[in-house]
N, C-alpha and C. Protein backbone atom coordinates (compact mmCIF):
# COMPACT_ATOMS: atom_id res chain seq x y z
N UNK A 1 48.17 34.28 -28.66
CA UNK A 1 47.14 34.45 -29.64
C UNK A 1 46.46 35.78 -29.36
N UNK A 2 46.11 36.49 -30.52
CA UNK A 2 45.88 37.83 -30.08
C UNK A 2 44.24 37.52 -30.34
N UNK A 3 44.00 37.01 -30.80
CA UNK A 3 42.09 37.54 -31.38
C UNK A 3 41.92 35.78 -32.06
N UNK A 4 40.75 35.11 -31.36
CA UNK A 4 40.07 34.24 -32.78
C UNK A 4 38.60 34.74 -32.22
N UNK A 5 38.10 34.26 -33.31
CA UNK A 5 36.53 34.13 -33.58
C UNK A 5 35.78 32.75 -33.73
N UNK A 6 34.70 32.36 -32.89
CA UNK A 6 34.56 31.15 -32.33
C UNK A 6 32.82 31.32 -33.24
N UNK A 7 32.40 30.44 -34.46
CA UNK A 7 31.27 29.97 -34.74
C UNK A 7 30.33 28.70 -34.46
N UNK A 8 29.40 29.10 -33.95
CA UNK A 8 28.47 27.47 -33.63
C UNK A 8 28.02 27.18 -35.04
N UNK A 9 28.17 26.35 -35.67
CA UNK A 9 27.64 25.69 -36.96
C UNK A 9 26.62 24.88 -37.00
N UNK A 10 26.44 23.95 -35.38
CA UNK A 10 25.15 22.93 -35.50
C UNK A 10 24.83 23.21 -33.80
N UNK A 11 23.39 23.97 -33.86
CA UNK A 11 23.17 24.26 -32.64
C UNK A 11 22.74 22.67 -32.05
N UNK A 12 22.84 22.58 -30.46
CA UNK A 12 22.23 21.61 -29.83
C UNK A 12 23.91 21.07 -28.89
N UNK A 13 23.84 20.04 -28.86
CA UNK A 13 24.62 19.37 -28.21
C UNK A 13 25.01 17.56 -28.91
N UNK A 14 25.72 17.42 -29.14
CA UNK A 14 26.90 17.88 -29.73
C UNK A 14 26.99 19.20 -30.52
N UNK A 15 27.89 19.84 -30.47
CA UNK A 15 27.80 21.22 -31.58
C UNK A 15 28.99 20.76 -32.36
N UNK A 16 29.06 21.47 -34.00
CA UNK A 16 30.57 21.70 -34.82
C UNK A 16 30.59 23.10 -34.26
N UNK A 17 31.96 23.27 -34.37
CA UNK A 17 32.61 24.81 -34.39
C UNK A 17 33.50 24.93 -35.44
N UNK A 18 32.99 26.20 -35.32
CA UNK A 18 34.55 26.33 -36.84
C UNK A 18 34.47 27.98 -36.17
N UNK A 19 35.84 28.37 -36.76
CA UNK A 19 36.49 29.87 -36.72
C UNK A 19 38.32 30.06 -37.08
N UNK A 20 37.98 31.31 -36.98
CA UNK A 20 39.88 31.93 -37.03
C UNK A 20 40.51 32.65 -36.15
N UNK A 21 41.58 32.58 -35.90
CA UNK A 21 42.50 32.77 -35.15
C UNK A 21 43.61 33.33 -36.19
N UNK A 22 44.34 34.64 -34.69
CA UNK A 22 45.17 35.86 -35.70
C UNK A 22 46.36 35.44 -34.67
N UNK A 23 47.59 35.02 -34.74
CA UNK A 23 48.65 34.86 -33.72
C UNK A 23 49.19 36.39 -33.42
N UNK A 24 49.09 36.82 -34.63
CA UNK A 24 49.77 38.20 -34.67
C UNK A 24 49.06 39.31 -35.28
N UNK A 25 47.80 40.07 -34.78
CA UNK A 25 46.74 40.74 -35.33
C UNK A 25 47.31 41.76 -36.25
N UNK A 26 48.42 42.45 -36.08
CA UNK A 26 49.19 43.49 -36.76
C UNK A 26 49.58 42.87 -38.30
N UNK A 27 49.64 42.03 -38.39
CA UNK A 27 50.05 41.14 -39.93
C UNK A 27 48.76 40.47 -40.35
N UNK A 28 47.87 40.73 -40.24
CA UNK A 28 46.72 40.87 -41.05
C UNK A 28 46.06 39.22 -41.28
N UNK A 29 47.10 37.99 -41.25
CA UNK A 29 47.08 36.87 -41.37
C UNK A 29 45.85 36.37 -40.79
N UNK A 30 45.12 35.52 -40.74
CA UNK A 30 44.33 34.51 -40.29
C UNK A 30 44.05 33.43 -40.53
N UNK A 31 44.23 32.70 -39.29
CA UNK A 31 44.47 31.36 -39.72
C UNK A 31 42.82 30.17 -39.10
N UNK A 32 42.52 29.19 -40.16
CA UNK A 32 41.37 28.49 -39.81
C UNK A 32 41.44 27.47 -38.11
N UNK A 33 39.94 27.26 -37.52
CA UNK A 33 39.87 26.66 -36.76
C UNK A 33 38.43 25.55 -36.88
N UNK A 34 38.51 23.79 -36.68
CA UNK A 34 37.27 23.63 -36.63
C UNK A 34 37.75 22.93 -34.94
N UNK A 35 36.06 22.55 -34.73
CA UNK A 35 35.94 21.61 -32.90
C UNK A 35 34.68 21.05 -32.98
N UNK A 36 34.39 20.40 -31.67
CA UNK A 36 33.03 20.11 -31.36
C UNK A 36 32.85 20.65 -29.92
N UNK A 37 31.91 20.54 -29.08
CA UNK A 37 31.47 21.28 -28.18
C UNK A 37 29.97 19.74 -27.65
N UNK A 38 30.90 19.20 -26.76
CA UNK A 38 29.88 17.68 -26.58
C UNK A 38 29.70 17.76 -24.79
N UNK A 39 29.01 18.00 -23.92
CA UNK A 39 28.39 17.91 -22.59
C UNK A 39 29.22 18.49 -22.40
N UNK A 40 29.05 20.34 -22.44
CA UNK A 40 29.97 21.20 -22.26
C UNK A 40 31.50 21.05 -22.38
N UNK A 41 32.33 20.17 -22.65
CA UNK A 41 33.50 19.95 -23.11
C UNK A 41 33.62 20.73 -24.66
N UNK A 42 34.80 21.12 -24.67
CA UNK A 42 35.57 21.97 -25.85
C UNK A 42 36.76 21.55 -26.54
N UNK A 43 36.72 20.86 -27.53
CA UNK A 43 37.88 20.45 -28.41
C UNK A 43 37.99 21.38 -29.63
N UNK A 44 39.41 22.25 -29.50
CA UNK A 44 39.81 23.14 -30.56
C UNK A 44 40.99 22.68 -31.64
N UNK A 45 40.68 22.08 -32.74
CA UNK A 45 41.58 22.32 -33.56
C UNK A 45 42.50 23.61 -34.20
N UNK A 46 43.38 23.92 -33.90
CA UNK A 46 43.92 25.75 -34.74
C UNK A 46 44.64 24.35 -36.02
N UNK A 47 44.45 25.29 -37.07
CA UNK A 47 45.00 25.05 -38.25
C UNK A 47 45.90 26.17 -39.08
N UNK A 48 46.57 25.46 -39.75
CA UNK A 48 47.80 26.37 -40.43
C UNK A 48 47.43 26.71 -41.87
N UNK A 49 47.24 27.51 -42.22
CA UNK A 49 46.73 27.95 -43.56
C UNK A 49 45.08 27.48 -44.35
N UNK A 50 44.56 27.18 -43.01
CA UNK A 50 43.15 26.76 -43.30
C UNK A 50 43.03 25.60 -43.74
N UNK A 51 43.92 25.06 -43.55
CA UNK A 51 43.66 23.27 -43.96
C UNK A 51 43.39 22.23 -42.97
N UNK A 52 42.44 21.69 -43.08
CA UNK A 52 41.68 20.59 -41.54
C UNK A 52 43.14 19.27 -41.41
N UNK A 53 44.03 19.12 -42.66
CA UNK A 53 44.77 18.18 -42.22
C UNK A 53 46.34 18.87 -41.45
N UNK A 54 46.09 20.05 -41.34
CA UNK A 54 47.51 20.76 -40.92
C UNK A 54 47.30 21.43 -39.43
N UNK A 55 47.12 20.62 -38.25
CA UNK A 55 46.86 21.07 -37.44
C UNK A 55 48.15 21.24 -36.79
N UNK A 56 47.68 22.50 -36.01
CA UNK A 56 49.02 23.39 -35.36
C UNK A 56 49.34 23.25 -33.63
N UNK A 57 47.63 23.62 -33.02
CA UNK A 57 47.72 23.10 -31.55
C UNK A 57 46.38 22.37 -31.35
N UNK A 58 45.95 21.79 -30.36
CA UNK A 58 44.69 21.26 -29.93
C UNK A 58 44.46 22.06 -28.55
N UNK A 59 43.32 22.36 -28.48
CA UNK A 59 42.89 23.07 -27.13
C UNK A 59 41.75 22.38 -26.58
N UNK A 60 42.03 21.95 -25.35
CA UNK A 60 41.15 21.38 -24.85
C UNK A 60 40.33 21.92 -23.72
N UNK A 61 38.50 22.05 -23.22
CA UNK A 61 38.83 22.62 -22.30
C UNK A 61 36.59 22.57 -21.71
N UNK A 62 36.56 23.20 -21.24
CA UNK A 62 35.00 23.58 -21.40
C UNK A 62 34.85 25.07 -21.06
N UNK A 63 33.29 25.36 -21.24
CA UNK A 63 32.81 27.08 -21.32
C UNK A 63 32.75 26.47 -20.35
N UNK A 64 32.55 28.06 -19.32
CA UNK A 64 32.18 28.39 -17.63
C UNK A 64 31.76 30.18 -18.38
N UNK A 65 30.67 30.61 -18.04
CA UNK A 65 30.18 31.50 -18.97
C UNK A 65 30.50 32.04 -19.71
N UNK A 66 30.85 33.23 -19.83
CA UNK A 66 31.66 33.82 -21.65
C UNK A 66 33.23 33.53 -21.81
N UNK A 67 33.40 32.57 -20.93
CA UNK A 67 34.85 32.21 -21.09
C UNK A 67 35.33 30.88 -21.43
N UNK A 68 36.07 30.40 -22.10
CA UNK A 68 36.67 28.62 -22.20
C UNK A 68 37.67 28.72 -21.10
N UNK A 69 37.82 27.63 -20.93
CA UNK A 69 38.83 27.33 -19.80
C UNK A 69 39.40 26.17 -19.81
N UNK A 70 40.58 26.01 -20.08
CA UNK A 70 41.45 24.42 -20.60
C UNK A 70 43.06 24.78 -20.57
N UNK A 71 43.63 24.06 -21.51
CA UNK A 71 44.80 23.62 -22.10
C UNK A 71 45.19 23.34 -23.47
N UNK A 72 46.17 23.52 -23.67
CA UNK A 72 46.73 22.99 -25.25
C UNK A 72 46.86 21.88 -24.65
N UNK A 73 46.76 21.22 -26.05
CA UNK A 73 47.30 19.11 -24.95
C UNK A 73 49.20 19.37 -25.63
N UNK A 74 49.60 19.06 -24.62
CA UNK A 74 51.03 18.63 -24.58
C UNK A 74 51.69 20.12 -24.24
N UNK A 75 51.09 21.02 -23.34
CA UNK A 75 51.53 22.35 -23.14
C UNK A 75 51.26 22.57 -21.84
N UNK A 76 51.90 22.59 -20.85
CA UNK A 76 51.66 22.68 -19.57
C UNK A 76 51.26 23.89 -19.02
N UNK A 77 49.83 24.55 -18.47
CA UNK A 77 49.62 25.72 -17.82
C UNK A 77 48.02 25.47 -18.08
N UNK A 78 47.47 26.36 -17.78
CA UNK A 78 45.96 26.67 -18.08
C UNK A 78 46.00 28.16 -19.30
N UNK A 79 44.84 28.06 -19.76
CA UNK A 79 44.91 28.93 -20.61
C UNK A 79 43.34 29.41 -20.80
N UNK A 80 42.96 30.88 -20.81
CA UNK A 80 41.67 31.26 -20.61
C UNK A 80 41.40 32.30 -21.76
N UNK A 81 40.74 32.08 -22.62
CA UNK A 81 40.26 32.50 -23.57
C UNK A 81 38.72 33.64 -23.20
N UNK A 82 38.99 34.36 -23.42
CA UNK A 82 37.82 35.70 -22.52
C UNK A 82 37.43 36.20 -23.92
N UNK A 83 35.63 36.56 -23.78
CA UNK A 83 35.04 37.39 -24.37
C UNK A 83 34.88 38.40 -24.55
N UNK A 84 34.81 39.12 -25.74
CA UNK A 84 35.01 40.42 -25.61
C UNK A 84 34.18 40.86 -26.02
């Protein structure tokens, strides 16, 4: 994943998130994301053409300061998503 963009929609705790994600920033494409954000835990839906019923991966994970830190579920490794 080259670039998403991560929005808080309902401040507090539980939070919604929504944003987009570019797999391939050079092709201009962007694709939708929603989550929640519940006692620092991070659940990412990525979606395929912006539709909430066409989900592509799940990311699971929590913030540790400007960074997430988790997994896709059913994808073995860690995966760290950094601020820029």
């Amino acid at each position: 994943m080259d670039v998403l963009r991560l929005y808080i929609e309902t401040p507090g705790d539980p939070a919604a998130l929504s944003g987009w994600y570019a797999r391939n920033r050079t092709n201009g494409v962007f694709e939708g994301m929603v989550g929640s954000r519940t006692n620092g835990r991070v659940v990412l839906e990525f979606l395929a053409n912006q539709a909430a019923v066409d989900t592509v991966a799940v990311f699971s994970g929590e913030q540790r300061g400007d960074s997430l830190v988790g997994s896709f579920v059913g994808v073995p490794g860690p995966v760290v998503f950094l601020k820029r």
